[in-house]
C-alpha atoms as a PDB file:
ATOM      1  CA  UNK A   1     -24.254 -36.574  13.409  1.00  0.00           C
ATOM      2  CA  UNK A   2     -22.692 -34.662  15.829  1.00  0.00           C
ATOM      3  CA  UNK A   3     -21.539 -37.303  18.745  1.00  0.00           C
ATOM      4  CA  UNK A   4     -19.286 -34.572  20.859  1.00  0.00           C
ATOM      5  CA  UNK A   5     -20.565 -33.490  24.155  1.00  0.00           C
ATOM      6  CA  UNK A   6     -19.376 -30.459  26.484  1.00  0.00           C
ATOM      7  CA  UNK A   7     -18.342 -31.688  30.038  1.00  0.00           C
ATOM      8  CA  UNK A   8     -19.461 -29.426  32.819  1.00  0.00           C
ATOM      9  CA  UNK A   9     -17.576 -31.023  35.224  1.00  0.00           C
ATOM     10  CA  UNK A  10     -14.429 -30.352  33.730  1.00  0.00           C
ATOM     11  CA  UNK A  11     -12.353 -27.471  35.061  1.00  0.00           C
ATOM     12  CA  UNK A  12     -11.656 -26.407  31.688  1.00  0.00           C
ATOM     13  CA  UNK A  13     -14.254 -23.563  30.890  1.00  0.00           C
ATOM     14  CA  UNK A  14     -17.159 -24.324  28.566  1.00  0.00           C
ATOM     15  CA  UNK A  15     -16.561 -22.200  26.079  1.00  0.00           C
ATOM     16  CA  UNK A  16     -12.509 -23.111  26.058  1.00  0.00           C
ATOM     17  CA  UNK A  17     -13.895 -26.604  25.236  1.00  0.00           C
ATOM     18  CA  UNK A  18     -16.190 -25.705  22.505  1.00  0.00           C
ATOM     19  CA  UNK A  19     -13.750 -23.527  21.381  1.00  0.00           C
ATOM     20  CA  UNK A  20     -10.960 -26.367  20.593  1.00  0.00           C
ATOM     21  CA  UNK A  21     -14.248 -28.671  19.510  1.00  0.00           C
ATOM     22  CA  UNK A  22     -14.204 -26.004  16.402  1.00  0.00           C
ATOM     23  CA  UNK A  23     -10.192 -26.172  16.017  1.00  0.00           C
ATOM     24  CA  UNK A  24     -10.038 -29.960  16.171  1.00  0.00           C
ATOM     25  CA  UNK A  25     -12.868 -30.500  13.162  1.00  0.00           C
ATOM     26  CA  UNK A  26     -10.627 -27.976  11.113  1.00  0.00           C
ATOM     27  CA  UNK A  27      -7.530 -29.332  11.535  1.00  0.00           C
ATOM     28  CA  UNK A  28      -9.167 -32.357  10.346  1.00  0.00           C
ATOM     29  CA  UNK A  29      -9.947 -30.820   7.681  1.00  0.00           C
ATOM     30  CA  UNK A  30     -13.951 -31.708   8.643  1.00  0.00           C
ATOM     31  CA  UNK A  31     -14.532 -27.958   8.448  1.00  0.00           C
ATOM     32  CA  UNK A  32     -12.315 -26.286   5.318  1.00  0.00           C
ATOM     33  CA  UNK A  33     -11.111 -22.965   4.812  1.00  0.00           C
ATOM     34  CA  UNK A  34     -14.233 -20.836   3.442  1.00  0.00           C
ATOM     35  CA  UNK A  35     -16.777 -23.633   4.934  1.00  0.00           C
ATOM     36  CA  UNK A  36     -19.190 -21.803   6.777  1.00  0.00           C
ATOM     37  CA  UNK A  37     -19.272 -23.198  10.313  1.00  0.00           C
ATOM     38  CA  UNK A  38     -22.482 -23.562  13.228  1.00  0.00           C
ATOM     39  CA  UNK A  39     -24.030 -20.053  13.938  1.00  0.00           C
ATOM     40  CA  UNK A  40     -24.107 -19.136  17.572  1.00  0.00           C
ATOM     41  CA  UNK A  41     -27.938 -20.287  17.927  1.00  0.00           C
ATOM     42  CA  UNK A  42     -26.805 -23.457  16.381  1.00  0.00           C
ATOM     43  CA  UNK A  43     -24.047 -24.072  18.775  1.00  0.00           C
ATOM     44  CA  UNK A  44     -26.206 -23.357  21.919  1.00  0.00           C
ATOM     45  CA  UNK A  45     -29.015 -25.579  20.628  1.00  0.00           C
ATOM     46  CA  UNK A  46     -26.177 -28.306  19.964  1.00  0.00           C
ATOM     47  CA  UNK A  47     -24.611 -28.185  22.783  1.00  0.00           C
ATOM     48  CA  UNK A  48     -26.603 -27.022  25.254  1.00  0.00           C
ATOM     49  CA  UNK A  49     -24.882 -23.986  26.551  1.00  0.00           C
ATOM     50  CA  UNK A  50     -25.982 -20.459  26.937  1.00  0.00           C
ATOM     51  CA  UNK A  51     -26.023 -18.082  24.494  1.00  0.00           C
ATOM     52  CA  UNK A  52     -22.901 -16.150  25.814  1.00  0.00           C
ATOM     53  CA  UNK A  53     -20.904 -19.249  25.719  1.00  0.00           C
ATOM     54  CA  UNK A  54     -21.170 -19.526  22.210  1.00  0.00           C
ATOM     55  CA  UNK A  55     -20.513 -16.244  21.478  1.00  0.00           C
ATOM     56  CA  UNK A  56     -17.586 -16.004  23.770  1.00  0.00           C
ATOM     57  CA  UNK A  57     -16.360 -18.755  21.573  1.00  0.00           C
ATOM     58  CA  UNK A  58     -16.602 -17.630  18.094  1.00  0.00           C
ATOM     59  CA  UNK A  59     -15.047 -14.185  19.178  1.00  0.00           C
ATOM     60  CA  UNK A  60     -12.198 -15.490  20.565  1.00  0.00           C
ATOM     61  CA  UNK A  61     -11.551 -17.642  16.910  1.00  0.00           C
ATOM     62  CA  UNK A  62     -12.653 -14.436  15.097  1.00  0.00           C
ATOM     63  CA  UNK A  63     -10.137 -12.559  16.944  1.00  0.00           C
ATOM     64  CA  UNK A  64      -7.774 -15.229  16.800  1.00  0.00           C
ATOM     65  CA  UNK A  65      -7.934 -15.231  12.932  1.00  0.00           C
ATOM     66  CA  UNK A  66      -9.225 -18.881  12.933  1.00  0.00           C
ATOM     67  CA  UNK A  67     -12.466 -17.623  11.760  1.00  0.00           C
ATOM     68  CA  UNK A  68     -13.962 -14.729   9.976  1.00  0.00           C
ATOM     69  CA  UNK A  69     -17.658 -13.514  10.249  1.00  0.00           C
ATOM     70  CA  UNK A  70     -19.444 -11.871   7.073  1.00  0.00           C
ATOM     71  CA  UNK A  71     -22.778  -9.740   7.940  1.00  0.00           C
ATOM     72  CA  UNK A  72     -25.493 -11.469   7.137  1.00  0.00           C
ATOM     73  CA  UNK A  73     -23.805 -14.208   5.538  1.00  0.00           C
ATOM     74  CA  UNK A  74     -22.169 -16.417   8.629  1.00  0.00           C
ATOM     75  CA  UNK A  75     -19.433 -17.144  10.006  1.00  0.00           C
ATOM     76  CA  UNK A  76     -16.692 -18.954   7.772  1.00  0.00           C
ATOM     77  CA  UNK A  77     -13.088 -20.670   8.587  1.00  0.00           C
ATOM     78  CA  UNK A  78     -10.093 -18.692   7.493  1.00  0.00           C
ATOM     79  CA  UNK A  79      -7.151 -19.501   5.405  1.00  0.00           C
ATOM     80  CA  UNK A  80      -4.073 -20.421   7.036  1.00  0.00           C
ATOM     81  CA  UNK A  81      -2.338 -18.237   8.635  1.00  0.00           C
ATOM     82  CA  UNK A  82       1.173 -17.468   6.530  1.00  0.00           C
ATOM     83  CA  UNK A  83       4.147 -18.494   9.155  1.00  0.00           C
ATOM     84  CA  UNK A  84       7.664 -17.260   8.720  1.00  0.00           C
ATOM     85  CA  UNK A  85      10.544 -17.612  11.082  1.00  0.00           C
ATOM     86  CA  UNK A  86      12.131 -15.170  12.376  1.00  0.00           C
ATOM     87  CA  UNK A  87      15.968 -17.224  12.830  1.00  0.00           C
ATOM     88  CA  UNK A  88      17.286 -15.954   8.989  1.00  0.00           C
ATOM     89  CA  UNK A  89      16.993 -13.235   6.391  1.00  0.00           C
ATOM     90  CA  UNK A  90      14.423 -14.102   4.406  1.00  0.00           C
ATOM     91  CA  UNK A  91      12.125 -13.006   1.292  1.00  0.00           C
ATOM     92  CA  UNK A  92       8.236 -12.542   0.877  1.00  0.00           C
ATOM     93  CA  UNK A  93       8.230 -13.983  -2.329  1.00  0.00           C
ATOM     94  CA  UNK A  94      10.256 -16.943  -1.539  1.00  0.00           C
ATOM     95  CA  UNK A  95       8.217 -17.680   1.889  1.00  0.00           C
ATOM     96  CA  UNK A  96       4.330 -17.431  -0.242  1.00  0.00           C
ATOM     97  CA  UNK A  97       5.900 -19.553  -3.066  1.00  0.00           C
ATOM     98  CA  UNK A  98       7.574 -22.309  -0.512  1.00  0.00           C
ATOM     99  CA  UNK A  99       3.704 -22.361   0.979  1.00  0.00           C
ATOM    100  CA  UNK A 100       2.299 -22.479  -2.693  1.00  0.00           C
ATOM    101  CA  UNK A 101       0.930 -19.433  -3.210  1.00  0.00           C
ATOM    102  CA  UNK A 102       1.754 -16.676  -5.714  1.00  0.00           C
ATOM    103  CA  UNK A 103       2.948 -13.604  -4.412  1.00  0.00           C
ATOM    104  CA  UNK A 104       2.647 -10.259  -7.001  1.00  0.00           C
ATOM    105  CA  UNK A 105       3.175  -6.750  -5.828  1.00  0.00           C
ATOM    106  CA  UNK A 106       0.368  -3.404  -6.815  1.00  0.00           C
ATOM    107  CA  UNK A 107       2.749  -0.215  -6.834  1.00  0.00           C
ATOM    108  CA  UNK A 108       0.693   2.181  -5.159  1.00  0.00           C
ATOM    109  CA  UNK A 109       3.660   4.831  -6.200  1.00  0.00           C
ATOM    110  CA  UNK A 110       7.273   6.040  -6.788  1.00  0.00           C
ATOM    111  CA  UNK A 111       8.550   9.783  -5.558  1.00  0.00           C
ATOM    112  CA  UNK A 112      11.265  11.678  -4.156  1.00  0.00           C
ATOM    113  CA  UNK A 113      10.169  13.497  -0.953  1.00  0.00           C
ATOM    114  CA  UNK A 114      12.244  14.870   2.019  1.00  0.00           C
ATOM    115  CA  UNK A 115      13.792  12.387   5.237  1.00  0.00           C
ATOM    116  CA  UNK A 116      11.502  12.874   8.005  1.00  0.00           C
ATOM    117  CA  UNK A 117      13.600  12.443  11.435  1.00  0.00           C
ATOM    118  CA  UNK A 118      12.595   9.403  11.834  1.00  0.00           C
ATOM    119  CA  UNK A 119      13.570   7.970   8.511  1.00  0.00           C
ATOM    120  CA  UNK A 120      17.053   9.982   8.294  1.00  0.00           C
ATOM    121  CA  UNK A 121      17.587   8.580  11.894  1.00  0.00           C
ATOM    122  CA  UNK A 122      17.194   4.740  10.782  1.00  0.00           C
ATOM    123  CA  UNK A 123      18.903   5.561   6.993  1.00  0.00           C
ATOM    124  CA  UNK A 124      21.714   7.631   9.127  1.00  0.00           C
ATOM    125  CA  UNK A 125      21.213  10.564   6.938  1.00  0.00           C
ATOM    126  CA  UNK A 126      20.169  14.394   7.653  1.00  0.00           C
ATOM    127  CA  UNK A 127      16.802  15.005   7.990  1.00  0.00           C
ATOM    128  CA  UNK A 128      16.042  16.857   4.850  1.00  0.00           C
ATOM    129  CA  UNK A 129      18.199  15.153   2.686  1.00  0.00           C
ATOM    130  CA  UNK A 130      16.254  13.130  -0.367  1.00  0.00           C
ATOM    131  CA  UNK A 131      15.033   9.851   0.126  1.00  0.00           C
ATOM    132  CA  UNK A 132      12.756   7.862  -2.861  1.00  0.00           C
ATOM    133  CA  UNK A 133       9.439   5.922  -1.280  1.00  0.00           C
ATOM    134  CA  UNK A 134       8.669   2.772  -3.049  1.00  0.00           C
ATOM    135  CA  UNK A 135       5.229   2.446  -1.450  1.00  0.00           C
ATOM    136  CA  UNK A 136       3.321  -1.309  -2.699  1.00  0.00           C
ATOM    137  CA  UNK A 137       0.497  -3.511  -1.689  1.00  0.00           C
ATOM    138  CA  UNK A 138       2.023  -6.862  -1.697  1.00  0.00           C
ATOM    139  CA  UNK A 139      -0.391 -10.332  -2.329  1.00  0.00           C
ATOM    140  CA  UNK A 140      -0.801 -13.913  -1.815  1.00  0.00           C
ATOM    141  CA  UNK A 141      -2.467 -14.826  -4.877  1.00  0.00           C
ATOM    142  CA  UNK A 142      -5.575 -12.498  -5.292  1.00  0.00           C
ATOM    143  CA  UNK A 143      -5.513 -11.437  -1.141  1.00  0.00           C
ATOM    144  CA  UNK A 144      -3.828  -8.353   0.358  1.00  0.00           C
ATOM    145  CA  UNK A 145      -1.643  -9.146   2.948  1.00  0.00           C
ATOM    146  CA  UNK A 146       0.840  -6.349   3.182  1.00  0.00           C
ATOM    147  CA  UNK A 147       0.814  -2.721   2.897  1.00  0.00           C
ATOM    148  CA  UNK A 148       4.223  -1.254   2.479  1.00  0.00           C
ATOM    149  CA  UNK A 149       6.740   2.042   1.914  1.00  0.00           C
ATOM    150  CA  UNK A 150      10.293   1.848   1.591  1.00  0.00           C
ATOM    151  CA  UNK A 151      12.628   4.892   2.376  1.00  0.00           C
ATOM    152  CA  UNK A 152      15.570   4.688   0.266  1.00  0.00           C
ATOM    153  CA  UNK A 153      18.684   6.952   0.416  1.00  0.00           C
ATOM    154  CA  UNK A 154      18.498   9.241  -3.121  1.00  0.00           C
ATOM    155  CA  UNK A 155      22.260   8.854  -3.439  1.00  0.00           C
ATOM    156  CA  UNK A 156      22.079   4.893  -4.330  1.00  0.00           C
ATOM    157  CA  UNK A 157      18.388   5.430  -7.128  1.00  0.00           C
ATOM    158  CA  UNK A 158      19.621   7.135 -10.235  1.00  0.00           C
ATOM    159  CA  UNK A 159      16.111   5.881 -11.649  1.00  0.00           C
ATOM    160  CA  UNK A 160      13.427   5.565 -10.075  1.00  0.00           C
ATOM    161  CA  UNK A 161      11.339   3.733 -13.048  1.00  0.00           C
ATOM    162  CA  UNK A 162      13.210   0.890 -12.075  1.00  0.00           C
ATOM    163  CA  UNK A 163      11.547   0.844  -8.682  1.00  0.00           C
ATOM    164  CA  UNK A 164       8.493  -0.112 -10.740  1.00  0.00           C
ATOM    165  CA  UNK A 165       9.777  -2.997 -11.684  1.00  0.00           C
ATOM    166  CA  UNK A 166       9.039  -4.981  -8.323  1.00  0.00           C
ATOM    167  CA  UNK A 167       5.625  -5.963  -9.655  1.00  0.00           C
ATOM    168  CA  UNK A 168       7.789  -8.642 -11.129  1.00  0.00           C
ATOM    169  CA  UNK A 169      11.389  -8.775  -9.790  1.00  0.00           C
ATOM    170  CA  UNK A 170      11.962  -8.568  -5.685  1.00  0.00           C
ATOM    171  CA  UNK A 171      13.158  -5.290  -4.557  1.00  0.00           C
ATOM    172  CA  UNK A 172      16.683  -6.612  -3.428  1.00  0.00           C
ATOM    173  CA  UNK A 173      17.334  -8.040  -6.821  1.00  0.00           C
ATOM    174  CA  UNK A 174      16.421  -5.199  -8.278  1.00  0.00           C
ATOM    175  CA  UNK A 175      19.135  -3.160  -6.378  1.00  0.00           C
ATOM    176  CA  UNK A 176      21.853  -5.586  -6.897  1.00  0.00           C
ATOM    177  CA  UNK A 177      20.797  -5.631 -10.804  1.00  0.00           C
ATOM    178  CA  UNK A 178      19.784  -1.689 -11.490  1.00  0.00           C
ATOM    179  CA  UNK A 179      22.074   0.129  -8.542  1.00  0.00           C
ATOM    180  CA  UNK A 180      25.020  -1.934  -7.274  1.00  0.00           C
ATOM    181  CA  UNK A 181      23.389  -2.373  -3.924  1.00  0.00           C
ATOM    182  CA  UNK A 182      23.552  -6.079  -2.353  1.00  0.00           C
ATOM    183  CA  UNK A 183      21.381  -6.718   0.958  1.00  0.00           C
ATOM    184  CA  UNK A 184      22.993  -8.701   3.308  1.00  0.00           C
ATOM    185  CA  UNK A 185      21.379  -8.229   6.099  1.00  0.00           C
ATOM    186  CA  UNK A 186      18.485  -6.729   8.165  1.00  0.00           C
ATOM    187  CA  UNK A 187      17.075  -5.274  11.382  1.00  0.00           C
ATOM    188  CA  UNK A 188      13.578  -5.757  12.102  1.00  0.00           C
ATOM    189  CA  UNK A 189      10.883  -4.867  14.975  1.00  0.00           C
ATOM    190  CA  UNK A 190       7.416  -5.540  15.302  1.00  0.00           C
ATOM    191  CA  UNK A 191       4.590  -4.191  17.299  1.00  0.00           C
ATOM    192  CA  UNK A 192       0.835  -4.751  17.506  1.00  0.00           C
ATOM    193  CA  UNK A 193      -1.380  -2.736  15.790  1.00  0.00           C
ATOM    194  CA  UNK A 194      -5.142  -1.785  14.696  1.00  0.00           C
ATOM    195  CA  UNK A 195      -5.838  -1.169  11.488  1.00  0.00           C
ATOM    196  CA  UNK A 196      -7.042   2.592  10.331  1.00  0.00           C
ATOM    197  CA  UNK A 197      -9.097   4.050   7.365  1.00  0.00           C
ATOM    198  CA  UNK A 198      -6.417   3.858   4.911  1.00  0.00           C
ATOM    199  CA  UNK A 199      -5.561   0.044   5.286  1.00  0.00           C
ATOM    200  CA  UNK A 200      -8.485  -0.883   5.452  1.00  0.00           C
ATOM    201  CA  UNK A 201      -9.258   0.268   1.848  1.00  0.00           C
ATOM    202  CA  UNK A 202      -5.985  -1.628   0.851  1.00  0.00           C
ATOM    203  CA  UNK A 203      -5.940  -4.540   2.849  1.00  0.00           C
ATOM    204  CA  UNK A 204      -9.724  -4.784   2.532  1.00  0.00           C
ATOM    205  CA  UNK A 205      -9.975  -5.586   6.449  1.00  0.00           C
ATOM    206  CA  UNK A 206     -12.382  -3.893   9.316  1.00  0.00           C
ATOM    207  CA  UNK A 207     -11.532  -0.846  10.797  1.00  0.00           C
ATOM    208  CA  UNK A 208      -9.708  -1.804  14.365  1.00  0.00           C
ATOM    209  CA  UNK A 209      -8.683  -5.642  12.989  1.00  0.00           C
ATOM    210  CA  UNK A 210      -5.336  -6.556  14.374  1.00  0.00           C
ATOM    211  CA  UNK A 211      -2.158  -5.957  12.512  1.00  0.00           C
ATOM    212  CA  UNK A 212       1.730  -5.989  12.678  1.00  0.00           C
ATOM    213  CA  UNK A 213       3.443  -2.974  12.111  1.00  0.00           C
ATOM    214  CA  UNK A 214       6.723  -4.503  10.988  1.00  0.00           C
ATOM    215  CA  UNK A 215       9.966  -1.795  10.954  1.00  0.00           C
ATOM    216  CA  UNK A 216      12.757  -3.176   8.811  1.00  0.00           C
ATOM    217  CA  UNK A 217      16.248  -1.328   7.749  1.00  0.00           C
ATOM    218  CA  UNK A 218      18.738  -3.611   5.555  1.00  0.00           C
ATOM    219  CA  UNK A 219      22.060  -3.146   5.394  1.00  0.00           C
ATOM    220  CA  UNK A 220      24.538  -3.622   2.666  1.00  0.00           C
ATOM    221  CA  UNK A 221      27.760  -5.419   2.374  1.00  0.00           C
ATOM    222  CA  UNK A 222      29.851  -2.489   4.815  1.00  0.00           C
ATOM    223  CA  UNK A 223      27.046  -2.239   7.042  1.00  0.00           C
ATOM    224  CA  UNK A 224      25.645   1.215   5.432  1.00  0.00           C
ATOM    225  CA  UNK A 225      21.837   1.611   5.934  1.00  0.00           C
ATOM    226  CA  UNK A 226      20.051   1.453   2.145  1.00  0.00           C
ATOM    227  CA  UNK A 227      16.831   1.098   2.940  1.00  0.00           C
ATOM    228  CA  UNK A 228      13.782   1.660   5.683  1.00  0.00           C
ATOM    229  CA  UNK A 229      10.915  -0.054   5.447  1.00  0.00           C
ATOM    230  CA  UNK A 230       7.353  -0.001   7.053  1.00  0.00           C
ATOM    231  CA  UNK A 231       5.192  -2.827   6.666  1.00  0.00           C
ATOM    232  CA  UNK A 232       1.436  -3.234   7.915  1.00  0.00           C
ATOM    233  CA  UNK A 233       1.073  -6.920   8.012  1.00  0.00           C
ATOM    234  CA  UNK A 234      -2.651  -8.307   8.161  1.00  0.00           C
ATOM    235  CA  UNK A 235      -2.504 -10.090  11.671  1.00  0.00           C
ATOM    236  CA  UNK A 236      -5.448 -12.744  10.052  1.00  0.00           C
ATOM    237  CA  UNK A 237      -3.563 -13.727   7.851  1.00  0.00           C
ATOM    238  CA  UNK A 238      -0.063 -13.623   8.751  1.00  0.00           C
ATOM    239  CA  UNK A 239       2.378 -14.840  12.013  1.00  0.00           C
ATOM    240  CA  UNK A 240       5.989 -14.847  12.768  1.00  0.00           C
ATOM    241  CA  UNK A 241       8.006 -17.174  14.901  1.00  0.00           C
ATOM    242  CA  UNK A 242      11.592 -18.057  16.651  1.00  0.00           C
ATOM    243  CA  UNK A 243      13.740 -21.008  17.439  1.00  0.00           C
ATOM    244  CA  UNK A 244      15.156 -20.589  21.162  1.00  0.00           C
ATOM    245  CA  UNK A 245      17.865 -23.615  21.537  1.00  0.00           C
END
């Protein structure tokens, strides 16, 4: 029996309050991830608010990525967002398996192609020179979360077969292992996105759902460039943070 009761008094907007009314019964884990939730008619009814505070309320979740709507089905609570700091080097792999979740990469492909000027810029190579993409659709369990190319210089791959082999090793070990290459250390940038007609077949998202696009070049032990990487990271499903002290 639903006891809570919107104050219209308050000078917090109505559909602010009804909005952390829905956050507070899932962090108490009242409403689960997947549990469909009240439809909009059901909230007004409940509630007595209009209709456009309701909706204003489950779009701001949807957009938030605490909820997700499927046509004709509802509107359901999401999983967790996956939270990584941003204060140390760190791995994928090792941040999905600290959370409990399995992480597997799908290599999309391996191929040499030409440095564009952006990607000689950020390697520090001539544009032209040969580079080897490593391009992969990286998981959480069964769920795309990351769509991904790496630029590597041609000089350091002697085989690219062994690219392939991230399905089941991480990419770093595999260059310390295959090529003599340790990563130390790494430069990244992020910017907001929307996600276009190719991600969205990959990362099985809507057209126009927010995104990172995450730039990344890691460095070796003398501070030589060895590899560029662009990463489309679903922003549903996926945040970054900092410590300021």
């Amino acid at each position: 029996m639903e006891k809570f009761k919107l104050d219209p008094s308050s000078f917090v907007p109505l559909y602010q309050q009804l909005k952390e009314h829905i956050i507070e019964k899932i962090d108490k884990n009242i409403w689960k991830p997947g549990d469909k939730i009240y439809s909009e008619n059901q909230l007004y009814e409940k509630f007595d608010v209009s209709r456009n505070t309701a909706k204003k309320a489950i779009e701001d979740l949807v957009q938030e990525g605490t909820l997700y709507r499927l046509q004709g089905k509802g509107t359901f609570v999401s999983m967790p967002k996956i939270e990584q700091s941003l204060s140390a080097f760190y791995s994928f792999s090792q941040v999905l398996r600290k959370k409990g979740l399995q992480p597997h990469d799908v290599v999309l492909d391996v191929k040499t192609i030409e440095a564009s000027h952006k990607v000689a810029k950020e390697l520090k190579i001539e544009k032209g020179e040969k580079v080897v993409t490593l391009r992969r659709l990286r998981y959480a369990n069964e769920e795309p979360i990351i769509l991904e190319v790496s630029y590597l210089p041609k000089r350091i791959i002697d085989n690219e077969a062994k690219l392939k082999l991230v399905s089941q090793t991480p990419l770093y070990d595999i260059l310390n292992t295959y090529f003599n290459v340790i990563v130390n250390s790494a430069k990244e940038t992020f910017e907001p996105i929307l996600i276009r007609e190719e991600e969205k077949y990959y990362l099985e998202v809507d057209i126009g759902s927010p995104a990172l696009l995450l730039e990344r070049v890691a460095y070796d032990s003398e501070k030589k460039p060895v590899e560029f990487c662009k990463s489309i990271v679903r922003g549903d499903r996926c945040k970054f943070y900092t410590e300021l002290i």
